[in-house]
N, C-alpha and C. Protein backbone atom coordinates (compact mmCIF):
# COMPACT_ATOMS: atom_id res chain seq x y z
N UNK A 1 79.48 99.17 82.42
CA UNK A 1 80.03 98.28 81.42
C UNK A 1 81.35 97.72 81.94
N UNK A 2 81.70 96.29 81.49
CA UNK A 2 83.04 95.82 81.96
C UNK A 2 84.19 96.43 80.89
N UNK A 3 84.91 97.05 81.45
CA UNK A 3 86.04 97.61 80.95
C UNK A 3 87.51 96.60 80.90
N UNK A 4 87.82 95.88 81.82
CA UNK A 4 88.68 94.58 82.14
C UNK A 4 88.17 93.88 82.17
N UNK A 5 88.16 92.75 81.20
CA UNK A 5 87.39 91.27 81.47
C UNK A 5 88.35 90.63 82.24
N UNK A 6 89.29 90.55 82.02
CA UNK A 6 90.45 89.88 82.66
C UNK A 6 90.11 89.67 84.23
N UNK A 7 90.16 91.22 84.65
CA UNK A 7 90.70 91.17 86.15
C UNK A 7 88.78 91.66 86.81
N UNK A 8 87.94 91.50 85.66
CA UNK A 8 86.06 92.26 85.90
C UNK A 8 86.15 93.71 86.56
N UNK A 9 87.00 94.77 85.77
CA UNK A 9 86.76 95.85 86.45
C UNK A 9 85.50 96.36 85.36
N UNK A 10 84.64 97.20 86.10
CA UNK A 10 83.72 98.04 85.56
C UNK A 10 83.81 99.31 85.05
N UNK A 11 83.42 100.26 84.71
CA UNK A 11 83.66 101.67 84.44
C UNK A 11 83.21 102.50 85.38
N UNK A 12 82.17 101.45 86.28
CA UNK A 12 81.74 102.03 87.68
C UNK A 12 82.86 102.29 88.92
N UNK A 13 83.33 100.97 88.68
CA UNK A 13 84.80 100.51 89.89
C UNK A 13 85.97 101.70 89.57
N UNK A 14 86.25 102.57 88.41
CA UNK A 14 87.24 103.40 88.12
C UNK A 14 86.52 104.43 88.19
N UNK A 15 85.40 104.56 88.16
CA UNK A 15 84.97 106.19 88.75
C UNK A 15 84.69 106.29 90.01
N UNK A 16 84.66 104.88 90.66
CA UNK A 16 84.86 104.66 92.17
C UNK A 16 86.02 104.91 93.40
N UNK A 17 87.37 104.37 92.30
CA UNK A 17 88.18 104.84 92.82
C UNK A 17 88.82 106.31 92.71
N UNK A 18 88.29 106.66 91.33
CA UNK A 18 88.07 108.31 90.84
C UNK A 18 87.79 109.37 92.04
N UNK A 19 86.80 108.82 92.40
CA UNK A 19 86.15 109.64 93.50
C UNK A 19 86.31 109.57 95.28
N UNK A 20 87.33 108.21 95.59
CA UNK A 20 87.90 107.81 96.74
C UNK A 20 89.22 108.68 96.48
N UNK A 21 89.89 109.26 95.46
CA UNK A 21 90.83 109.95 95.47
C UNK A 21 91.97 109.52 94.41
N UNK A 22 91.69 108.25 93.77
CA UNK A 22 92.96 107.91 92.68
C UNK A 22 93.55 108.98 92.30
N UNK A 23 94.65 109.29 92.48
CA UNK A 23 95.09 110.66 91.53
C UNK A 23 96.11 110.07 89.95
N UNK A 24 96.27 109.29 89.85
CA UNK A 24 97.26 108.82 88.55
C UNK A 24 96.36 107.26 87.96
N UNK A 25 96.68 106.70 86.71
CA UNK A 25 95.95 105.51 86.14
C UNK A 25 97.17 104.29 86.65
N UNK A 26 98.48 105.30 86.98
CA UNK A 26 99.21 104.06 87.63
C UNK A 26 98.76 103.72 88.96
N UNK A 27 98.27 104.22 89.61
CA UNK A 27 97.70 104.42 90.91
C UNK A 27 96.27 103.44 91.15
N UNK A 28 95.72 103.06 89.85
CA UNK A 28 94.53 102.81 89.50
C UNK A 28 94.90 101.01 89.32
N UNK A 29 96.14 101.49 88.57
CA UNK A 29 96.58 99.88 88.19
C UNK A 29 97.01 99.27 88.99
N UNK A 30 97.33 99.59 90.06
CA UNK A 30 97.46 98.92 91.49
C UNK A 30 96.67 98.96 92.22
N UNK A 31 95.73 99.13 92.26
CA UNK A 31 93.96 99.13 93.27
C UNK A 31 93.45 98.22 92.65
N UNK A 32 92.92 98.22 91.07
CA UNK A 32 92.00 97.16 90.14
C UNK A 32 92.78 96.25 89.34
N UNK A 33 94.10 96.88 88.90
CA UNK A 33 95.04 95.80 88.48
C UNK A 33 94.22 96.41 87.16
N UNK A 34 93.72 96.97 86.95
CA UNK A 34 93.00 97.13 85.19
C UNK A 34 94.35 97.03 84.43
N UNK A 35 94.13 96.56 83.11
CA UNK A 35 95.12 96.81 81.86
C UNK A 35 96.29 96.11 82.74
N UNK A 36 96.76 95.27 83.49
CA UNK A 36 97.68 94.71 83.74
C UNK A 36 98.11 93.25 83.35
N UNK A 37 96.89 92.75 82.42
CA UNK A 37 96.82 91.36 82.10
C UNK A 37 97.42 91.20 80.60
N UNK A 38 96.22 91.28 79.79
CA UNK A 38 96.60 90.98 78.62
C UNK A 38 96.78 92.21 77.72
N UNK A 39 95.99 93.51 78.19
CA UNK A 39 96.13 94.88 77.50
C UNK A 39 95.63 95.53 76.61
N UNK A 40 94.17 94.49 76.58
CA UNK A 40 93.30 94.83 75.50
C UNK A 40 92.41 96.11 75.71
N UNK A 41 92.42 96.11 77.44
CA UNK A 41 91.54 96.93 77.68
C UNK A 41 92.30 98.60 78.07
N UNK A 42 93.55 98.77 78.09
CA UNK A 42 94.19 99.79 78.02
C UNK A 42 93.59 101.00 77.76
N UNK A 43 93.48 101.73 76.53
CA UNK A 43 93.02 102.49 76.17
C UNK A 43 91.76 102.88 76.56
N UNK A 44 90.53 102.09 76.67
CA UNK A 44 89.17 102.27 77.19
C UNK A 44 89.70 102.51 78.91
N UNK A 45 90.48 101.71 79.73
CA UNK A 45 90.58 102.14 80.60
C UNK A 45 91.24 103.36 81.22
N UNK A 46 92.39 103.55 80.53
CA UNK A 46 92.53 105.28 80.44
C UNK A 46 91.82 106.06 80.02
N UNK A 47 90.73 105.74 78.94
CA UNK A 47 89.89 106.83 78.31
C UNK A 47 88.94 106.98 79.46
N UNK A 48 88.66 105.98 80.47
CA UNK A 48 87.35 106.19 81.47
C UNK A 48 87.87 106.65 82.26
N UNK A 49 88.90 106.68 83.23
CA UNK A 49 89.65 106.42 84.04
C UNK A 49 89.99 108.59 83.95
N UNK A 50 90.42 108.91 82.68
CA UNK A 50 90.57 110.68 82.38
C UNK A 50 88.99 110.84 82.33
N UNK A 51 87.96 110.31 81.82
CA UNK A 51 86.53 111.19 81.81
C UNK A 51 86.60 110.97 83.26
N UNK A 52 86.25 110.41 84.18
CA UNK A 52 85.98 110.76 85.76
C UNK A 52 87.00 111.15 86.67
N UNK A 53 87.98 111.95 85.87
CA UNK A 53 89.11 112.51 86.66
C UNK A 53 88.57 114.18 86.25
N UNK A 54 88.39 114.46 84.67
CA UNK A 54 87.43 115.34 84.49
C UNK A 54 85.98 115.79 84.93
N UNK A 55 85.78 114.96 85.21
CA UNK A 55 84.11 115.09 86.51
C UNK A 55 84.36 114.98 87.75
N UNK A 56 85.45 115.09 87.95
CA UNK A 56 85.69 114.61 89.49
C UNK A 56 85.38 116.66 90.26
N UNK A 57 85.05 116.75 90.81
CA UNK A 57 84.36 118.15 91.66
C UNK A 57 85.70 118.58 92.41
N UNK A 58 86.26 119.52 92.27
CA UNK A 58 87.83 120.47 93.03
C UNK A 58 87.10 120.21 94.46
N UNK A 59 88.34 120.40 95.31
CA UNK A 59 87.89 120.22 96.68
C UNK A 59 87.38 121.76 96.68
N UNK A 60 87.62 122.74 96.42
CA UNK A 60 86.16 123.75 96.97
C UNK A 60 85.26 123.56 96.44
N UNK A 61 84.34 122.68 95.08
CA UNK A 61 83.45 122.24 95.18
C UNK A 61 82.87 121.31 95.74
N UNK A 62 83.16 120.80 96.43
CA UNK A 62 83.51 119.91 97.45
C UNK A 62 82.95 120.08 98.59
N UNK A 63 83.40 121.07 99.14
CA UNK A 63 83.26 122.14 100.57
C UNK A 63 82.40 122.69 100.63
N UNK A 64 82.00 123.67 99.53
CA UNK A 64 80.55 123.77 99.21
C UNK A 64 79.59 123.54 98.88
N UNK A 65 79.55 122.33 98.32
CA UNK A 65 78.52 120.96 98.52
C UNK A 65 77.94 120.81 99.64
N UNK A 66 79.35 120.34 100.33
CA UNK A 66 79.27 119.83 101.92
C UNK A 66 78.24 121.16 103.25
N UNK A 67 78.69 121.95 102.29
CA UNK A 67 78.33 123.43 103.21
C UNK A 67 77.12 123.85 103.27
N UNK A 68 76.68 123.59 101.88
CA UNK A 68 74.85 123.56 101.35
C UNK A 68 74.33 122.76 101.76
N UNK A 69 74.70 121.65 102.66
CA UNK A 69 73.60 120.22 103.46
C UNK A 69 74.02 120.44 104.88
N UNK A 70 74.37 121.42 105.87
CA UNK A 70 74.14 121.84 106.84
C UNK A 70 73.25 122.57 107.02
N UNK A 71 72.46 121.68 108.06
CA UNK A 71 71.27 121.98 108.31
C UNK A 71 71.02 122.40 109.58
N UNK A 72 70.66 123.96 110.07
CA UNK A 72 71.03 124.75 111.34
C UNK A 72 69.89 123.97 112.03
N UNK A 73 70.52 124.01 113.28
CA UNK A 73 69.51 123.34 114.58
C UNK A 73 68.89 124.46 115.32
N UNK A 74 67.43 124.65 115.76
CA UNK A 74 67.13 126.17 116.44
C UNK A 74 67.61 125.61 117.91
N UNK A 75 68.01 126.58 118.77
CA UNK A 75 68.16 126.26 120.32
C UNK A 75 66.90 125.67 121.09
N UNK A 76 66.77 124.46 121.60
CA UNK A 76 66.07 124.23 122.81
C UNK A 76 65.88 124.78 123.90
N UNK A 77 64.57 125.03 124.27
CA UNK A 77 64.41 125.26 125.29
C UNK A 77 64.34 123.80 126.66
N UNK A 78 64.78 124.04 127.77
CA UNK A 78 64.83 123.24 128.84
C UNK A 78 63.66 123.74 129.53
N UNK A 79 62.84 122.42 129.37
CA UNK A 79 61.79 122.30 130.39
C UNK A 79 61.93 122.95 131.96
N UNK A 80 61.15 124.05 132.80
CA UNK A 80 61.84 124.16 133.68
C UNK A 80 61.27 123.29 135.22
């Protein structure tokens, strides 16, 4: 859904930057510029902007994500 008509941010584009690492909505407002225009969209964009800061996975879930899709290689043998 468009969350900024103003500047066309999505609710996709702020859980995008959610997940590239935004850590603050001021941080946010300088990447998408959201809520920097006219300010209608303020509130919805902080309200989305905290739900995918709340879903966002701790870096040891993270790690262990990453850890569960290593996939062991068996040793080759060399033709002799």
């Amino acid at each position: 859904m468009i969350v900024c008509v103003c500047h066309r941010v999505s609710d996709r584009d702020i859980e995008r930057e959610v997940r590239q690492g935004c850590g603050s909505f001021e941080e946010l407002q300088d990447e998408l510029h959201v809520a920097t225009a006219c300010g209608r969209c303020a509130d919805c964009a902080r309200d989305t902007f905290d739900v995918a800061r709340a879903c966002r996975p701790t870096a040891a879930e993270t790690l262990a994500s990453n850890a569960a899709r290593v996939i062991p290689i068996a040793p080759t043998r060399l033709a002799a």
